[in-house]
N, C-alpha and C. Protein backbone atom coordinates (compact mmCIF):
# COMPACT_ATOMS: atom_id res chain seq x y z
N UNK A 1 1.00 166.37 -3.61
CA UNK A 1 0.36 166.90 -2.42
C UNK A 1 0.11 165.80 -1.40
N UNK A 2 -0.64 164.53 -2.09
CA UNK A 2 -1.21 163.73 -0.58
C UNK A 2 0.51 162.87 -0.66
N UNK A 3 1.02 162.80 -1.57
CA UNK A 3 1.87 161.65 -1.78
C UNK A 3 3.13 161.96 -1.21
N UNK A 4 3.55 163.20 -1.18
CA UNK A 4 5.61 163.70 -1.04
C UNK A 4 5.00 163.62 0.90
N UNK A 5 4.07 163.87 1.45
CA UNK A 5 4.23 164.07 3.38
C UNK A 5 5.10 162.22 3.55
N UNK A 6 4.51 161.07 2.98
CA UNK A 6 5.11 159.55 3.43
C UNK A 6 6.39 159.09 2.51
N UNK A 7 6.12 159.63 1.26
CA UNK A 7 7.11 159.50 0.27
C UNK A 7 8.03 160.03 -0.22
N UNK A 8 8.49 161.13 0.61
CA UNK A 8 9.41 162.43 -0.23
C UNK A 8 9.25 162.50 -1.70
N UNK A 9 9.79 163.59 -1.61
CA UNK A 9 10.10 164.44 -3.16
C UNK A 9 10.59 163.36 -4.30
N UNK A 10 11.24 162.75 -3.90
CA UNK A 10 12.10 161.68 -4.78
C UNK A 10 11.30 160.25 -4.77
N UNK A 11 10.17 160.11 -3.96
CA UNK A 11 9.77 158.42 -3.95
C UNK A 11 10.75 157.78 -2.77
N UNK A 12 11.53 158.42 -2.18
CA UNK A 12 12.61 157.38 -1.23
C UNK A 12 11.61 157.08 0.25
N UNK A 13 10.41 157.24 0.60
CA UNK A 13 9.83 156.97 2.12
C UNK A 13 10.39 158.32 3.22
N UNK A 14 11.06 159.25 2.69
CA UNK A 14 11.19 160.43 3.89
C UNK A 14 10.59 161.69 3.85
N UNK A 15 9.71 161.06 3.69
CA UNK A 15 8.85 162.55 3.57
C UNK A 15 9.00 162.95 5.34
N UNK A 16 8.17 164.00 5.12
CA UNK A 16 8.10 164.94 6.54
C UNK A 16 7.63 164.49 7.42
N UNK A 17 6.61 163.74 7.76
CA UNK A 17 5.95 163.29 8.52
C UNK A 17 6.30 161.71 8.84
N UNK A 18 7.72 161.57 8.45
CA UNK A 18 8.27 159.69 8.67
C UNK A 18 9.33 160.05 9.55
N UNK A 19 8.98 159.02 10.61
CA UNK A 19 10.15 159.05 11.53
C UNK A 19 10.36 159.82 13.05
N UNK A 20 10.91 159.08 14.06
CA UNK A 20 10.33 160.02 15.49
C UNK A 20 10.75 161.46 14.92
N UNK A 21 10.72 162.63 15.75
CA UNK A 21 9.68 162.21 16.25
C UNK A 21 7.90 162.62 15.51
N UNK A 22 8.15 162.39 14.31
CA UNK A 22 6.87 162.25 13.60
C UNK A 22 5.69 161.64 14.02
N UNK A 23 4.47 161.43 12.99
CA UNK A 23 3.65 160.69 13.40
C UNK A 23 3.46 159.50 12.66
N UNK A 24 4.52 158.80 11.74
CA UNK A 24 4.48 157.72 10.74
C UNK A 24 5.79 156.98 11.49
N UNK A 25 5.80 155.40 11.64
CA UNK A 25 7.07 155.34 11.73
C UNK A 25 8.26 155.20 10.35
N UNK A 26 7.50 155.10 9.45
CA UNK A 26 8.45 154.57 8.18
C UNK A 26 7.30 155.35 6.95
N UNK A 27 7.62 155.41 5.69
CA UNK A 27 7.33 155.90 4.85
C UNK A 27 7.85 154.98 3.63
N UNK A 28 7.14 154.27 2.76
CA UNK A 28 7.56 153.24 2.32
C UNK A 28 8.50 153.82 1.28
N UNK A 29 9.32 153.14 0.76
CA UNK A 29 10.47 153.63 -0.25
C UNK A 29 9.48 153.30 -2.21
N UNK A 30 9.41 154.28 -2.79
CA UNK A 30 9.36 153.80 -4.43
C UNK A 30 9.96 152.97 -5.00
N UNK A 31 11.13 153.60 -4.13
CA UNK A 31 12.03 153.13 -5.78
C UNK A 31 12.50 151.38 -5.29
N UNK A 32 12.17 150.87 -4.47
CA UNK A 32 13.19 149.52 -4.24
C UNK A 32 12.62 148.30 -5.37
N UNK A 33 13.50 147.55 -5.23
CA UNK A 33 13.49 146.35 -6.59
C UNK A 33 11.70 145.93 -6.17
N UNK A 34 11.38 145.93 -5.20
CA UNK A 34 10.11 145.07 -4.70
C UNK A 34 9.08 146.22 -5.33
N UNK A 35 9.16 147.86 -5.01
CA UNK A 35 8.13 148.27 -5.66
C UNK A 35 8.09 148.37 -6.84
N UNK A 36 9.43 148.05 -7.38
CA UNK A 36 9.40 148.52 -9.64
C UNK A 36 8.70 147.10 -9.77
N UNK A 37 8.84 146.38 -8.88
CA UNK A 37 7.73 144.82 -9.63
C UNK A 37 6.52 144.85 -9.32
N UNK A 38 5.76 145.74 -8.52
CA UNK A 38 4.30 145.86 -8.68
C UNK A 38 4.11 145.98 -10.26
N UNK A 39 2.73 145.63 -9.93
CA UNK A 39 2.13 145.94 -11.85
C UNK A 39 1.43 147.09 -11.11
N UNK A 40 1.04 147.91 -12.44
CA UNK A 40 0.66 149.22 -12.61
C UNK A 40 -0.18 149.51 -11.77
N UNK A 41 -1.54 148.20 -12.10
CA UNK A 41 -2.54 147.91 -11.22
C UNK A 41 -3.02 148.13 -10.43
N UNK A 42 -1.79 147.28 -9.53
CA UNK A 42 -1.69 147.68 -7.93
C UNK A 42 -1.14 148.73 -7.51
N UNK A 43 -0.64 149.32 -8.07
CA UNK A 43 -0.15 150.52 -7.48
C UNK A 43 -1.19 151.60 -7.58
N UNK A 44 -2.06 151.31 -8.65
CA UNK A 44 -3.35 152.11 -8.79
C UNK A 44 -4.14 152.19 -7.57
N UNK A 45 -4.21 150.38 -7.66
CA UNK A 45 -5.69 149.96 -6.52
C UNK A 45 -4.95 150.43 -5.05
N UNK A 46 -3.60 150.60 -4.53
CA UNK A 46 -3.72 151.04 -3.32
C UNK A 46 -3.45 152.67 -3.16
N UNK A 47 -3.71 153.36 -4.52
CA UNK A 47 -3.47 154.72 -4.13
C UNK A 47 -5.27 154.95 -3.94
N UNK A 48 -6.41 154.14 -4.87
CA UNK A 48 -7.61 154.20 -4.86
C UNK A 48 -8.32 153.77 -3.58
N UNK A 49 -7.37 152.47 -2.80
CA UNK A 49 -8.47 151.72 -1.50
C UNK A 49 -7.24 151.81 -0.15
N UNK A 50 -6.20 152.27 -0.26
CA UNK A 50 -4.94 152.41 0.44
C UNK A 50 -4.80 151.13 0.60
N UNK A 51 -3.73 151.08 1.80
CA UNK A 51 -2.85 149.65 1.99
C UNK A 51 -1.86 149.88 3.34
N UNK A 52 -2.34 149.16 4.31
CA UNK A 52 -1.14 149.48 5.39
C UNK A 52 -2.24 150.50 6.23
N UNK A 53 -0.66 151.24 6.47
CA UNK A 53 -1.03 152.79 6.98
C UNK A 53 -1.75 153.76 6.16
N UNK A 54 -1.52 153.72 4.48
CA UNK A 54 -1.89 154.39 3.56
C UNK A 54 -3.38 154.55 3.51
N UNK A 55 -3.60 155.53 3.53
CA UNK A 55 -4.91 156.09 3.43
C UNK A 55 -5.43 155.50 1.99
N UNK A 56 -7.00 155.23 1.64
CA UNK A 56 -7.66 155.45 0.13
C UNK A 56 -7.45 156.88 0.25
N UNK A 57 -7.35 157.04 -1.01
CA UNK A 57 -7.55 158.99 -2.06
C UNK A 57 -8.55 158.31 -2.70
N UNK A 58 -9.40 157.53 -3.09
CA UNK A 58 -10.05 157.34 -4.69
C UNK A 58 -11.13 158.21 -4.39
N UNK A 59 -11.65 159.02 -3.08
CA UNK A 59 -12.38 159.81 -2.98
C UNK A 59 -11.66 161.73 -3.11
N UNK A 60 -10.19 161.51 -3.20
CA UNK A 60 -10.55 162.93 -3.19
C UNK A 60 -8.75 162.85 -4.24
N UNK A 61 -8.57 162.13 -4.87
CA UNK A 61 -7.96 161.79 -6.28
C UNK A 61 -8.57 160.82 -7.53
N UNK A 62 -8.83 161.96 -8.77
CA UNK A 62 -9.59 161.31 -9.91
C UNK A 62 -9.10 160.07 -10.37
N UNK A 63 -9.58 159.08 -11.28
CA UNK A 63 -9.08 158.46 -11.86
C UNK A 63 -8.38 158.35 -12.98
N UNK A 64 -8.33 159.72 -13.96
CA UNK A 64 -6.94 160.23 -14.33
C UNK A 64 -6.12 160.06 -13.67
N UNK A 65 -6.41 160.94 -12.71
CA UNK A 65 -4.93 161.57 -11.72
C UNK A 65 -4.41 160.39 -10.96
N UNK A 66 -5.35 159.24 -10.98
CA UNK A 66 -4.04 158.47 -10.53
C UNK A 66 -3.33 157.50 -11.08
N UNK A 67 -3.86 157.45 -12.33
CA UNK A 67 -2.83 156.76 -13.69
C UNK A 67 -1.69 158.00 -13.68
N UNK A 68 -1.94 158.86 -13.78
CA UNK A 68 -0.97 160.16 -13.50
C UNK A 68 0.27 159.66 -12.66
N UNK A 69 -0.26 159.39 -11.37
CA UNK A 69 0.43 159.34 -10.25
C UNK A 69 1.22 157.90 -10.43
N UNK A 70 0.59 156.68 -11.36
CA UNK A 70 1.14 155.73 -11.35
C UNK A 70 2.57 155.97 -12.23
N UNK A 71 2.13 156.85 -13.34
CA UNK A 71 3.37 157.05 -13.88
C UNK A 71 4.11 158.00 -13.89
N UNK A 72 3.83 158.55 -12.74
CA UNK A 72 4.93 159.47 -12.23
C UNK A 72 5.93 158.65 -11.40
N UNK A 73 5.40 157.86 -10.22
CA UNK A 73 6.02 156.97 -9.73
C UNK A 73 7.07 156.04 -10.42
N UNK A 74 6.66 155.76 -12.19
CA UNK A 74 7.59 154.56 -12.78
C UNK A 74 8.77 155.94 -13.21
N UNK A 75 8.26 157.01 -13.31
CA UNK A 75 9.45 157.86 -13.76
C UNK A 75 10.26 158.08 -12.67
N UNK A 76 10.03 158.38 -11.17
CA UNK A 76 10.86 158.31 -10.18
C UNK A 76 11.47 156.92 -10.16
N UNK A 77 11.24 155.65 -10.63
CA UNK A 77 12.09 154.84 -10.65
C UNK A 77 13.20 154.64 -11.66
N UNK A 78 12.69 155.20 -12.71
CA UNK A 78 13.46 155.35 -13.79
C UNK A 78 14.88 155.91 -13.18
N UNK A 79 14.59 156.93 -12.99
CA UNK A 79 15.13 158.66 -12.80
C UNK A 79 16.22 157.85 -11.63
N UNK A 80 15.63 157.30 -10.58
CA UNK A 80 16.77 156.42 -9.52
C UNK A 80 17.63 155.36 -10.16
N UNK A 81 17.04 154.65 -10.87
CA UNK A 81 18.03 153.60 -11.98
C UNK A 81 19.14 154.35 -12.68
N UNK A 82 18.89 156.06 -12.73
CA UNK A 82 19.41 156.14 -13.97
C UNK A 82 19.63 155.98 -15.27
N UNK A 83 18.41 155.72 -15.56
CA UNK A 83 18.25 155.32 -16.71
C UNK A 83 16.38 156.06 -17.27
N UNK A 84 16.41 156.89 -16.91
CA UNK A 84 15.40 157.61 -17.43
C UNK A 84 15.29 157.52 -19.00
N UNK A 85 14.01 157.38 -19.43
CA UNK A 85 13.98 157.74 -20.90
C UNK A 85 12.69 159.12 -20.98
N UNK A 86 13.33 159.84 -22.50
CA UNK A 86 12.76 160.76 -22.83
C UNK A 86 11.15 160.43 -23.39
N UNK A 87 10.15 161.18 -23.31
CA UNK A 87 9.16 160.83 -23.66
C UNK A 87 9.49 160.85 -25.22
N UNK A 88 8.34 160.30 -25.89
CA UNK A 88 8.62 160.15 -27.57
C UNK A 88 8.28 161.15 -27.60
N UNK A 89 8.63 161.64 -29.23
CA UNK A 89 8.28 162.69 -29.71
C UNK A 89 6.86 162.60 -30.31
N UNK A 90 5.86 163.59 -30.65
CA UNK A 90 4.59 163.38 -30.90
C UNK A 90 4.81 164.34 -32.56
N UNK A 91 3.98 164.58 -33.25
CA UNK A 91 3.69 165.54 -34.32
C UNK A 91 3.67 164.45 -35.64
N UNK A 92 3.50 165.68 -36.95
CA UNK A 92 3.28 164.50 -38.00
C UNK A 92 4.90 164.55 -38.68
N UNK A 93 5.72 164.94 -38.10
CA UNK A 93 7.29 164.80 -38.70
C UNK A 93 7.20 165.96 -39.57
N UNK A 94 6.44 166.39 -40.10
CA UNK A 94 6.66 167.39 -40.89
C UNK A 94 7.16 168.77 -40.59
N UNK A 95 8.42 169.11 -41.24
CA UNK A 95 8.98 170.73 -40.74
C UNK A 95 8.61 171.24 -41.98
């Protein structure tokens, strides 16, 4: 919701609102080599205090939800690498 208007659907920076004649000029990209090297961290602390143009959410996104959001983001990078992995399997193995 707050994240696909600067970031599109995919993490690439085109969301709806990037670009004339919008009201953003750029929309930062996920997936580039520079953002898969943030640590988790930071990608936390500027969805919590923003950065740039980026607004803080830490008032109206939980702190679940944005470990959520952090690793949704490493899966849109995945998913662009091509190289996505499946989540593990959970249970006690037993059929």
């Amino acid at each position: 919701t707050h994240c696909y208007v600067c970031h599109g659907a995919a993490g690439e920076g085109n969301g709806p609102v990037v670009g004339p004649p919008q009201r953003f000029p750029m929309g930062p990209s996920l997936l580039t080599p520079a953002a898969r090297n943030l640590s988790d961290g930071y990608v936390y602390g500027s969805i919590r205090v923003g950065r740039g143009l980026m607004p803080a959410y830490g008032s109206r996104i939980s702190h679940q939800e944005r470990w959520y959001i952090v690793n949704y983001v490493r899966l849109l990078q995945q998913q662009a690498q091509g190289c996505a992995t499946q989540p593990a399997a959970t249970g006690s193995g037993e059929d």
